[in-house]
Protein backbone atom coordinates (compact mmCIF):
# COMPACT_ATOMS: atom_id res chain seq x y z
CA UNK A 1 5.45 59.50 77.84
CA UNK A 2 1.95 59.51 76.69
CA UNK A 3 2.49 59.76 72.97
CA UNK A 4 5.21 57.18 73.95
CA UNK A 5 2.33 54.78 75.06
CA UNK A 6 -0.43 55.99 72.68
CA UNK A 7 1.94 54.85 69.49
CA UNK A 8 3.19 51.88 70.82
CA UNK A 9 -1.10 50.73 71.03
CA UNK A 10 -1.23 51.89 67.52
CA UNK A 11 1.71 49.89 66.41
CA UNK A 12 0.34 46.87 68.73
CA UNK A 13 -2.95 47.20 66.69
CA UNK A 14 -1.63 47.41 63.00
CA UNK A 15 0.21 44.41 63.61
CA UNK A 16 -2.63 42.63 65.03
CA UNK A 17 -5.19 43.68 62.37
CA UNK A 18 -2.55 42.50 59.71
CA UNK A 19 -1.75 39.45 60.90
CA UNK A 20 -5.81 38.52 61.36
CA UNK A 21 -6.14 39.25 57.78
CA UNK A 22 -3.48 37.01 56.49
CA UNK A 23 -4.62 33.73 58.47
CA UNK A 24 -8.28 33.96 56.99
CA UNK A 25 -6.82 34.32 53.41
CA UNK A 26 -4.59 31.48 54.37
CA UNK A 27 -7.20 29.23 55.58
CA UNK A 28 -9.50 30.10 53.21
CA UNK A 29 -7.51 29.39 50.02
CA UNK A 30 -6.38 26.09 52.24
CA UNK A 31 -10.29 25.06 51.94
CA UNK A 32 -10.37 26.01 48.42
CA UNK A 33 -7.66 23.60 47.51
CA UNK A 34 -9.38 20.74 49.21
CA UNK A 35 -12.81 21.44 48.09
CA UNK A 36 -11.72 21.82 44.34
CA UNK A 37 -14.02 19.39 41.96
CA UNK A 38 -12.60 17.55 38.51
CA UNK A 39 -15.67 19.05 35.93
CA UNK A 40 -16.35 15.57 35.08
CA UNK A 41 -17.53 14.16 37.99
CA UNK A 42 -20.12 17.11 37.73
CA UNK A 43 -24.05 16.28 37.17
CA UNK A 44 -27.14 18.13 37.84
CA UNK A 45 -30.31 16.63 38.72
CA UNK A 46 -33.59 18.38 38.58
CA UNK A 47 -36.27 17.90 41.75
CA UNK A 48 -39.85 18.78 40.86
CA UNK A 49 -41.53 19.33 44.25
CA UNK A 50 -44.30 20.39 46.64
CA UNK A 51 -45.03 23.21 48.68
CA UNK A 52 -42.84 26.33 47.89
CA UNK A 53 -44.79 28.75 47.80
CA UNK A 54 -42.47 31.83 47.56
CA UNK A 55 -38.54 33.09 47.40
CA UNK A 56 -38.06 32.26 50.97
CA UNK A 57 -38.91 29.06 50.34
CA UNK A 58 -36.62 29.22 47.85
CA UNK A 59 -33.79 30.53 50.10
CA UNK A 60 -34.53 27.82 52.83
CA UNK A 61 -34.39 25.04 50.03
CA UNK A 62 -30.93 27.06 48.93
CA UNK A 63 -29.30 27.50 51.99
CA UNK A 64 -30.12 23.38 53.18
CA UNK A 65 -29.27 21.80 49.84
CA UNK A 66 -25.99 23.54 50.02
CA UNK A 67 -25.21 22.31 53.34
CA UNK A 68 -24.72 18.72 51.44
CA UNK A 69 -21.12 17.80 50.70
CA UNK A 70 -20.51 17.45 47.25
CA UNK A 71 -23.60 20.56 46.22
CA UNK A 72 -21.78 23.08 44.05
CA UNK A 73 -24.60 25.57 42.86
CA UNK A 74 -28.38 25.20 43.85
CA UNK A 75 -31.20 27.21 41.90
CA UNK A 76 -35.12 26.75 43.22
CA UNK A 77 -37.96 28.15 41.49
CA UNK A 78 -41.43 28.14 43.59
CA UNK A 79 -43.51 29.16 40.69
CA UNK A 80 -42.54 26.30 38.93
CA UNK A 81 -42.07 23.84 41.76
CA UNK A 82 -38.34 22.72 41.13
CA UNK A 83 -35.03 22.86 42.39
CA UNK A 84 -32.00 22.53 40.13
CA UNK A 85 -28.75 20.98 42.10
CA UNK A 86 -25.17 20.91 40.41
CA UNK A 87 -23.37 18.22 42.55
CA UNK A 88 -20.08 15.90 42.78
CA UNK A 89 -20.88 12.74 42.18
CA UNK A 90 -17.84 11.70 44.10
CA UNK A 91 -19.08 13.10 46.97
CA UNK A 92 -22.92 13.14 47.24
CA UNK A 93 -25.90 11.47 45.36
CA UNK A 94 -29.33 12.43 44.10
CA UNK A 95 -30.71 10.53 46.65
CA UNK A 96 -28.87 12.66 49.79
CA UNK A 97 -29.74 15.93 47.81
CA UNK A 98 -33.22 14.74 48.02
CA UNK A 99 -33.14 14.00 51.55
CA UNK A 100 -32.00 18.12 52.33
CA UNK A 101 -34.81 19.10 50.35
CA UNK A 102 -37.26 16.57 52.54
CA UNK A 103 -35.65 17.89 56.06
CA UNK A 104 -36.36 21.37 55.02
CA UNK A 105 -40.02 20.85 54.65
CA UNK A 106 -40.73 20.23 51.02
CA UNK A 107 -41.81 16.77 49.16
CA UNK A 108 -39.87 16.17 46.23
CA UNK A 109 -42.18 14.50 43.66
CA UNK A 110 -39.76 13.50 40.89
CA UNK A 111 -36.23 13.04 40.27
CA UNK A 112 -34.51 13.77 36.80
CA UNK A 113 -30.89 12.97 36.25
C-alpha cells in the first residue's frame, strides 16, 4: 500500500513538472510573436550624458532604458559618458528613451539620431 501511494505522488509530480514547463514555453514564444520588430523601422540614437560614473551606473541606465516599449538592445559606457539605444520607431521615440535615462538619475546632454 505504501509503494502504492509513494508512486502514485511520483506520477502526480512528473505530470505536474511537465505540464509547468510546456505553458512557459507556450507563453513565452506567444510574447515573442507579438513583440517581433520589421528591421526597418529600426534606428539607434546615441545619448551623451552626465554623471555615470561606473558599470553600475551602467546597469541601472541598462536595465531602465529597456523597460521602454519599443528598446531592443541598450549599450552605456561611463567612461565615455554615452548610452547607445537600438529602438522601434513604431513604438517609442528618442525623446521617451531620453526620459528613462532622466528618471534613472542621469542628464542626457545631447541627442544624435
Amino acid at each position: 500500500m505504501k509503494h502504492t501511494i509513494l508512486l502514485l505522488i511520483v506520477i502526480t509530480l512528473t505530470v505536474f513538472i511537465a505540464g509547468c514547463g510546456k505553458d512557459e514555453q507556450q507563453t513565452t514564444g506567444k510574447d515573442q510573436k507579438t513583440t517581433q520588430t520589421d528591421p526597418a523601422n529600426l534606428k539607434i540614437a546615441e545619448y551623451k550624458t552626465q554623471g555615470m560614473t561606473c558599470t553600475g551606473c551602467e546597469e541601472t541606465i541598462k536595465e531602465r532604458v529597456k523597460k521602454v516599449i519599443g528598446v531592443q538592445e541598450v549599450e552605456a559606457d561611463y567612461k565615455l559618458n554615452k548610452a547607445k539605444v537600438t529602438y522601434d520607431t513604431d513604438k517609442t521615440n528618442p525623446k521617451k528613451i531620453e526620459e528613462a535615462i532622466v528618471d534613472a538619475g542621469y542628464r542626457v546632454l545631447e541627442t544624435i539620431q
